[in-house]
Protein backbone atom coordinates (compact mmCIF):
# COMPACT_ATOMS: atom_id res chain seq x y z
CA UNK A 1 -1.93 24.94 1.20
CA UNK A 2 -0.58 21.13 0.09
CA UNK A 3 -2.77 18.14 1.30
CA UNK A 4 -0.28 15.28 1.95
CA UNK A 5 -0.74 11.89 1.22
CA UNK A 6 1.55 9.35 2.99
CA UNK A 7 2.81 7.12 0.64
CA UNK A 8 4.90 4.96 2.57
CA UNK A 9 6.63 4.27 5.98
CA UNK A 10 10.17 3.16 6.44
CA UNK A 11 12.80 3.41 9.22
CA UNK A 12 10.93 6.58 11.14
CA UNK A 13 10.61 8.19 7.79
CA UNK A 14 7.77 9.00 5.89
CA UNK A 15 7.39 9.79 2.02
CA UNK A 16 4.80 11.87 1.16
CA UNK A 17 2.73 13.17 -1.95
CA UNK A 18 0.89 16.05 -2.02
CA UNK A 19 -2.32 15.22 -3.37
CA UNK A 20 -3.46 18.52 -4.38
CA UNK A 21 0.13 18.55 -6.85
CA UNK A 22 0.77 15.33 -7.32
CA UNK A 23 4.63 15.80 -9.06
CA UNK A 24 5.45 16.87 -5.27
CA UNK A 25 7.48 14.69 -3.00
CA UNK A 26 8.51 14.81 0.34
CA UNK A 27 10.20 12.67 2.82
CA UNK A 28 9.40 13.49 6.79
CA UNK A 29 11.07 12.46 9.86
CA UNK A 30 7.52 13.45 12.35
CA UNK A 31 10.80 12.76 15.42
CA UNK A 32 13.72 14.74 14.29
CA UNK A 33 11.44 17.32 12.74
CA UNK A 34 13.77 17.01 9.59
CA UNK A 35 11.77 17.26 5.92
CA UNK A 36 13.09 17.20 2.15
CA UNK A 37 11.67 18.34 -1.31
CA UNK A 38 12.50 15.40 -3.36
CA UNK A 39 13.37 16.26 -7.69
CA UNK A 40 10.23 16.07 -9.87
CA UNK A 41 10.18 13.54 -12.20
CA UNK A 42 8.67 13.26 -15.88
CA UNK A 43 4.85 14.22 -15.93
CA UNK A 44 2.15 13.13 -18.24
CA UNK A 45 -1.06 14.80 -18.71
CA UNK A 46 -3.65 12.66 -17.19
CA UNK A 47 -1.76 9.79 -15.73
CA UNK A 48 -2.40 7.70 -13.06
CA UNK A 49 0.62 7.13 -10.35
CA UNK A 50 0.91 4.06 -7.55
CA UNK A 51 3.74 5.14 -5.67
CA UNK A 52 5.86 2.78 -3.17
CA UNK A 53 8.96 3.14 -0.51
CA UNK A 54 11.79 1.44 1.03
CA UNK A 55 14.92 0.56 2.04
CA UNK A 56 17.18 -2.50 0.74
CA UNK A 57 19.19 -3.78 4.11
CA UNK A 58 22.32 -4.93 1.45
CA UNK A 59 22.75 -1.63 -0.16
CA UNK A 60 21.80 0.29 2.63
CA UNK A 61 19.49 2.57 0.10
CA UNK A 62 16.10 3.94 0.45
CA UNK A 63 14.35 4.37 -3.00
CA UNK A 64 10.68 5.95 -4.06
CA UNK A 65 8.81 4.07 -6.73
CA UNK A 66 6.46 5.77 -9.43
CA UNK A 67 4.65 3.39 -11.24
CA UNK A 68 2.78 5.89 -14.22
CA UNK A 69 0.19 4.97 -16.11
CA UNK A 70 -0.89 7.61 -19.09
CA UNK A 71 -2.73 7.33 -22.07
CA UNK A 72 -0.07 7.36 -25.58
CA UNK A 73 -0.33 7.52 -29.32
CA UNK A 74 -2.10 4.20 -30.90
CA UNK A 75 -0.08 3.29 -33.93
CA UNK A 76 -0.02 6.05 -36.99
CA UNK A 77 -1.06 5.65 -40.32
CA UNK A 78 0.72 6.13 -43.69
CA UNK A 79 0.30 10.07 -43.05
CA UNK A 80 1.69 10.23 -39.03
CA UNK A 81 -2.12 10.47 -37.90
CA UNK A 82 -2.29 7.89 -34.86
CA UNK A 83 -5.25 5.00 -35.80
CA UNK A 84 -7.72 4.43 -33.27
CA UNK A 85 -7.94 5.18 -29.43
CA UNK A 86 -5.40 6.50 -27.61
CA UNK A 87 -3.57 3.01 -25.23
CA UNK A 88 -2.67 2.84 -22.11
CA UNK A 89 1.02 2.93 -21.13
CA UNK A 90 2.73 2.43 -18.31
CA UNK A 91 6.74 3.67 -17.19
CA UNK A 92 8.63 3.12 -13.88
CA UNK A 93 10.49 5.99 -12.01
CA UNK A 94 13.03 5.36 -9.92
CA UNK A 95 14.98 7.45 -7.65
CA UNK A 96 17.35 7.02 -5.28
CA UNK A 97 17.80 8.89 -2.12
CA UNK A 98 21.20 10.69 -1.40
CA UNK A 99 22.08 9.84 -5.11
CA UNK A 100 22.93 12.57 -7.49
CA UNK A 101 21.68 10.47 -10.81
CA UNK A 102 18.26 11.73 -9.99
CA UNK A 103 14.99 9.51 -11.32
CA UNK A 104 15.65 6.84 -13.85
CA UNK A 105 13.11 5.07 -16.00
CA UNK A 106 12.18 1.47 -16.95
CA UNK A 107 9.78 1.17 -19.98
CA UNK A 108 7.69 -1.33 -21.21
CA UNK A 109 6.05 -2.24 -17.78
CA UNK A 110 2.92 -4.75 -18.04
CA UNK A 111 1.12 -4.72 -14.88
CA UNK A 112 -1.23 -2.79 -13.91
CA UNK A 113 -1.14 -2.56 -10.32
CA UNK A 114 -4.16 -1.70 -7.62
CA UNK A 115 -3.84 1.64 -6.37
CA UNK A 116 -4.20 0.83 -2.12
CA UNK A 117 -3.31 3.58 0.62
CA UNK A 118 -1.30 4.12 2.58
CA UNK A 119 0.98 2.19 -0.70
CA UNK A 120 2.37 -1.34 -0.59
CA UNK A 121 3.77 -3.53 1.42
CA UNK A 122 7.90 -3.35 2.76
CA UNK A 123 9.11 -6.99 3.37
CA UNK A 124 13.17 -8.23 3.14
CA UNK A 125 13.37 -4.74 1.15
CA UNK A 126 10.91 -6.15 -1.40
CA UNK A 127 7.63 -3.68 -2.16
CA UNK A 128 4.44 -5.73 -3.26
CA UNK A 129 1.24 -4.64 -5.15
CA UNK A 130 -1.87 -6.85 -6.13
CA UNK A 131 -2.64 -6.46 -9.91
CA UNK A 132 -5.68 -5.24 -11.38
CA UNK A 133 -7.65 -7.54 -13.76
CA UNK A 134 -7.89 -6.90 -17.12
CA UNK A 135 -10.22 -8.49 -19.84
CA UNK A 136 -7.10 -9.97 -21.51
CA UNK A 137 -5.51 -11.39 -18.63
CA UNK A 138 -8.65 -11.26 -15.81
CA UNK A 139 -5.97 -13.25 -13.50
CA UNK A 140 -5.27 -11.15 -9.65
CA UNK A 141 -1.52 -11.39 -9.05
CA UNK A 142 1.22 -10.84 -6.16
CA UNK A 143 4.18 -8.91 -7.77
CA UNK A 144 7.42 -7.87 -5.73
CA UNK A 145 9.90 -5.14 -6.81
CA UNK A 146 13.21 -6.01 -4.90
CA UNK A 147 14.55 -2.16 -4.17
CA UNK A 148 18.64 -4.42 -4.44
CA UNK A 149 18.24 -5.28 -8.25
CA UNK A 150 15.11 -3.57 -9.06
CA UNK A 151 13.61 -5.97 -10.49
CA UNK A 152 9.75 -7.57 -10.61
CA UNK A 153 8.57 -11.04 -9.58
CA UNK A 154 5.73 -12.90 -9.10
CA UNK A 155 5.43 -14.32 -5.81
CA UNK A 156 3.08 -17.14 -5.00
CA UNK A 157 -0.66 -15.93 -3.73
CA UNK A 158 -2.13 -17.71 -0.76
CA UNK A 159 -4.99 -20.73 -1.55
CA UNK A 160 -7.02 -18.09 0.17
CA UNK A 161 -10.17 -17.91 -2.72
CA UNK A 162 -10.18 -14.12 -2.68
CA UNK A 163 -7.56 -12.99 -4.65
CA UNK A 164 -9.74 -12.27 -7.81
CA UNK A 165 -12.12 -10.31 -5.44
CA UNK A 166 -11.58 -6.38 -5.31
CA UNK A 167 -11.21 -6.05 -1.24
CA UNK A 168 -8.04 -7.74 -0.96
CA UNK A 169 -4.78 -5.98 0.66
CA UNK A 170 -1.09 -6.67 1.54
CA UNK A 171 0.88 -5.84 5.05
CA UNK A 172 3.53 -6.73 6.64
CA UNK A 173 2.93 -9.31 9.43
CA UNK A 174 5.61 -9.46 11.73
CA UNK A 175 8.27 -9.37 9.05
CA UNK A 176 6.46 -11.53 6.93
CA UNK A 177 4.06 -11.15 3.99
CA UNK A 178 0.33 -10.76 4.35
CA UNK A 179 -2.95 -10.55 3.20
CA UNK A 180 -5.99 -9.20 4.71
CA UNK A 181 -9.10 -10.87 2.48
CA UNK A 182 -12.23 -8.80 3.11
CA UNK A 183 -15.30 -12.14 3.18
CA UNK A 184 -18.89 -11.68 3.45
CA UNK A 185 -20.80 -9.57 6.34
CA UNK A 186 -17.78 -7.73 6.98
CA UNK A 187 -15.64 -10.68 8.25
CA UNK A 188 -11.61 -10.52 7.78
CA UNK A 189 -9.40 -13.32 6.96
CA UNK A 190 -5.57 -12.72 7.81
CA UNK A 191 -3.28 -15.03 5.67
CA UNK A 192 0.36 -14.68 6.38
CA UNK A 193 3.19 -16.35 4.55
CA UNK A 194 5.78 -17.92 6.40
CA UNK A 195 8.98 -18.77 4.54
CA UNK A 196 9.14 -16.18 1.69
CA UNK A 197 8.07 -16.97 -2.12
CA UNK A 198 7.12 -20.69 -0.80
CA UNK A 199 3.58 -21.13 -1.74
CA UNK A 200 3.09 -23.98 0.75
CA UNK A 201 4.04 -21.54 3.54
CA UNK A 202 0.93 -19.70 3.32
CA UNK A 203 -1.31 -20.12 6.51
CA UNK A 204 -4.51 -18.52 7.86
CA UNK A 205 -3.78 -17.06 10.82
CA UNK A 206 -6.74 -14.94 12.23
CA UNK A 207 -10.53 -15.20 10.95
CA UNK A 208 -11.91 -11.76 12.49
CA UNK A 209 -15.51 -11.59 12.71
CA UNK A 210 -17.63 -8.60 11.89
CA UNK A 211 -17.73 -5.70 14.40
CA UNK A 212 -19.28 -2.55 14.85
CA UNK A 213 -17.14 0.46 16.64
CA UNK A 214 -19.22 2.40 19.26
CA UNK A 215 -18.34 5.56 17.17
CA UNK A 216 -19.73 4.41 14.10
CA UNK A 217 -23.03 2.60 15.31
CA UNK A 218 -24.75 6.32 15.61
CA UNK A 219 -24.18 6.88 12.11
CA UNK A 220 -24.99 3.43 10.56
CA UNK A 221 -28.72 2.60 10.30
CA UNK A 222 -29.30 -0.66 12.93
CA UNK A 223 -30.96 -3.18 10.52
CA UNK A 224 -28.28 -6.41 11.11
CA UNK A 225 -27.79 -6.86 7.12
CA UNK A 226 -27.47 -3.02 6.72
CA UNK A 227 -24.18 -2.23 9.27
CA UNK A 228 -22.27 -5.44 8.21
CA UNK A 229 -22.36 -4.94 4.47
CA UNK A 230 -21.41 -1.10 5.33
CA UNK A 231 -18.36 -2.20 6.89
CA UNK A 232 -17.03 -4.88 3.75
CA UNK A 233 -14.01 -3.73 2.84
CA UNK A 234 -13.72 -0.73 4.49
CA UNK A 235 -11.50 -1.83 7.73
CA UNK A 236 -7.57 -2.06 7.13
CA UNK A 237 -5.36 -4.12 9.20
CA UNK A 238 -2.69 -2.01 10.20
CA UNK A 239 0.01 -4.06 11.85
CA UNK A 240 0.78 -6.08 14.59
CA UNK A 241 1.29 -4.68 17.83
CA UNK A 242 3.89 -6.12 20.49
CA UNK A 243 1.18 -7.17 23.03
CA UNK A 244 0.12 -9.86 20.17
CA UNK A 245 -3.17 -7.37 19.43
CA UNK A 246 -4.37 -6.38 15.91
CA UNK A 247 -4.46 -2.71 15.20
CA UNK A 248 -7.35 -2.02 12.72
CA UNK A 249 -8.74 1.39 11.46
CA UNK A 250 -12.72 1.21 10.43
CA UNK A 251 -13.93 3.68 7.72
CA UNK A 252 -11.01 6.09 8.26
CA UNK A 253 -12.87 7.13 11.67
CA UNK A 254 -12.14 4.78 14.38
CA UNK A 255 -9.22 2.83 15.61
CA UNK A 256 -9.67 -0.90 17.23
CA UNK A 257 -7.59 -3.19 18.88
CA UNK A 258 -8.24 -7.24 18.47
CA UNK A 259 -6.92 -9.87 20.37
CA UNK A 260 -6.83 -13.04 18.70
CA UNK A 261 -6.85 -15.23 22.01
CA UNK A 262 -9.70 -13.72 23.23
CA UNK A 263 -11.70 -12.73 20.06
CA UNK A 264 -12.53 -9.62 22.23
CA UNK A 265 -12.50 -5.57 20.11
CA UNK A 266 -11.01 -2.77 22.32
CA UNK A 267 -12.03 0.42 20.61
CA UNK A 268 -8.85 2.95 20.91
CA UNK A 269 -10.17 6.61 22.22
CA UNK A 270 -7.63 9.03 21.52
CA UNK A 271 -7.74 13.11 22.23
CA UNK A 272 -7.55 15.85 19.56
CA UNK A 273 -8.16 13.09 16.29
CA UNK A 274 -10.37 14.52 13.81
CA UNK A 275 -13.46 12.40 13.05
CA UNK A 276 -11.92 11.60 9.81
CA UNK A 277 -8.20 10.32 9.34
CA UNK A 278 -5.78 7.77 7.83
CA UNK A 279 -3.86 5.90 10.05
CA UNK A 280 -0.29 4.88 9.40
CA UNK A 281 2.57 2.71 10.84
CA UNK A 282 5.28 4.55 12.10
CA UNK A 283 8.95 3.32 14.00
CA UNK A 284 10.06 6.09 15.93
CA UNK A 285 13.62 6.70 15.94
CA UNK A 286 15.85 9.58 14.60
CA UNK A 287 17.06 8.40 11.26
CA UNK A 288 17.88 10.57 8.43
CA UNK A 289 18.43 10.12 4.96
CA UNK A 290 22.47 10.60 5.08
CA UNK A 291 22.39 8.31 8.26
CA UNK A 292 23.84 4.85 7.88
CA UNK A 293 22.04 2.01 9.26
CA UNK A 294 23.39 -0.59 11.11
């Protein structure tokens, strides 16, 4: 039986991987009960895939993103042996949905992006991905793919002092572009930026102190040191909801609800979840791939 993987959220639809055979691709409507194998694309032995979703509101497409990262030939000697270790390399897979081209590649990629579930983050039909440091270039940056020209950016990072740190993420914030920046004893800094790409736009919006769900406290030892550094970096801020209230999800187990006027945690009790999940953002609504959008 698969294992699926959501990979991204987009208009009511879902992409998903299965992670058991990861050169399977599916997009899911959950509402219309509608599904679709997507093509497989090129596979390399070994490789390493960040994946990413979305729609462009000028074209009107919806694309999936491979990002690949395998290990190639080093350069070869006088005889064709390769010299040396094997390097990393990287190629981009596109594919567009309803198109009959099937997946096209861009070589010669250079960053190495952070692998984050449930993907990236979807803003003015942009996908963006944190890089991973390097010993050559040890700098953390913000890069954008816009799914129009299909083409990456840098966008400015936020002043924030935790981009070089490993427990940094990207959402979307009310249409805009934010960060979540995991700080010490398991408190959470939300950064958004308002006018896109202007540096200077960047503002801290929430500072969430640390919290302990009721359904995790019986399985966390009490000490006060012991349950806050168990919860750095393990709580992801999953969007915004429309009553102004932060949904969060804490060690894949338990779903919260903050209020930033209040500073108060409501812990979400649902019926039927299994004690461990990932949580993703879906729009409900009946859209299909072959549907226009308005």
């Amino acid at each position: 039986m698969p294992e699926f993987e959501v990979i991204g959220s987009c208009n009511g639809l879902l992409c998903l991987s299965d992670s058991l055979y990861g050169d399977a691709l599916y997009v899911y409507n959950p509402f219309a009960g509608k599904f679709t194998q997507l093509p497989k694309s090129e596979h390399y032995a070994g490789q390493e895939v960040v994946f990413g979703f979305g729609f462009h509101p000028r074209t009107k497409e919806y694309k999936v993103i491979k990002i690949v990262y395998y290990r190639g030939r080093g350069r070869s000697s006088g005889s064709g042996r390769p010299v040396g270790s094997r390097r990393m390399m990287s190629d981009v897979q596109i594919l567009t949905l309803g198109s009959s081209s099937g997946w096209r590649t861009q070589p010669k990629f250079s960053h190495h992006f952070l692998r984050s579930k449930p993907g990236e983050a979807l803003v003015n039909g942009r996908l963006h991905w944190v890089t991973r440091p390097r010993r050559c270039n040890p700098v953390r940056r913000l890069i954008s793919l816009d799914l129009g020209d299909e083409q990456f950016r840098e966008v400015p990072k936020p002043d924030c002092g935790g981009l070089n740190r490993c427990n940094l993420s990207l959402v979307a914030v009310r249409g805009c572009l934010g960060a979540a920046v995991h700080c010490n004893y398991g408190r959470l800094e939300i950064w958004v930026m308002k006018e896109y790409n202007v540096k200077e736009s960047w503002v801290k919006e929430l500072s969430i102190g640390a919290y302990m769900p009721k359904g995790l406290k019986q399985n966390v030892e009490r000490s006060y040191k012991i349950w806050r550094t168990a919860l750095s970096g393990r709580v992801r801020v999953l969007c915004v909801l429309e009553n102004g209230e932060i949904l969060l999800e804490y060690k894949s187990r338990v779903l919260v609800c903050y209020d930033g006027k209040s500073g108060r945690f409501r812990d979400l009790k649902l019926q039927g979840v299994p004690k461990w999940f990932q949580a993703n953002v879906v729009v409900g609504c009946l859209n299909w791939i072959d549907t226009p959008i308005l």
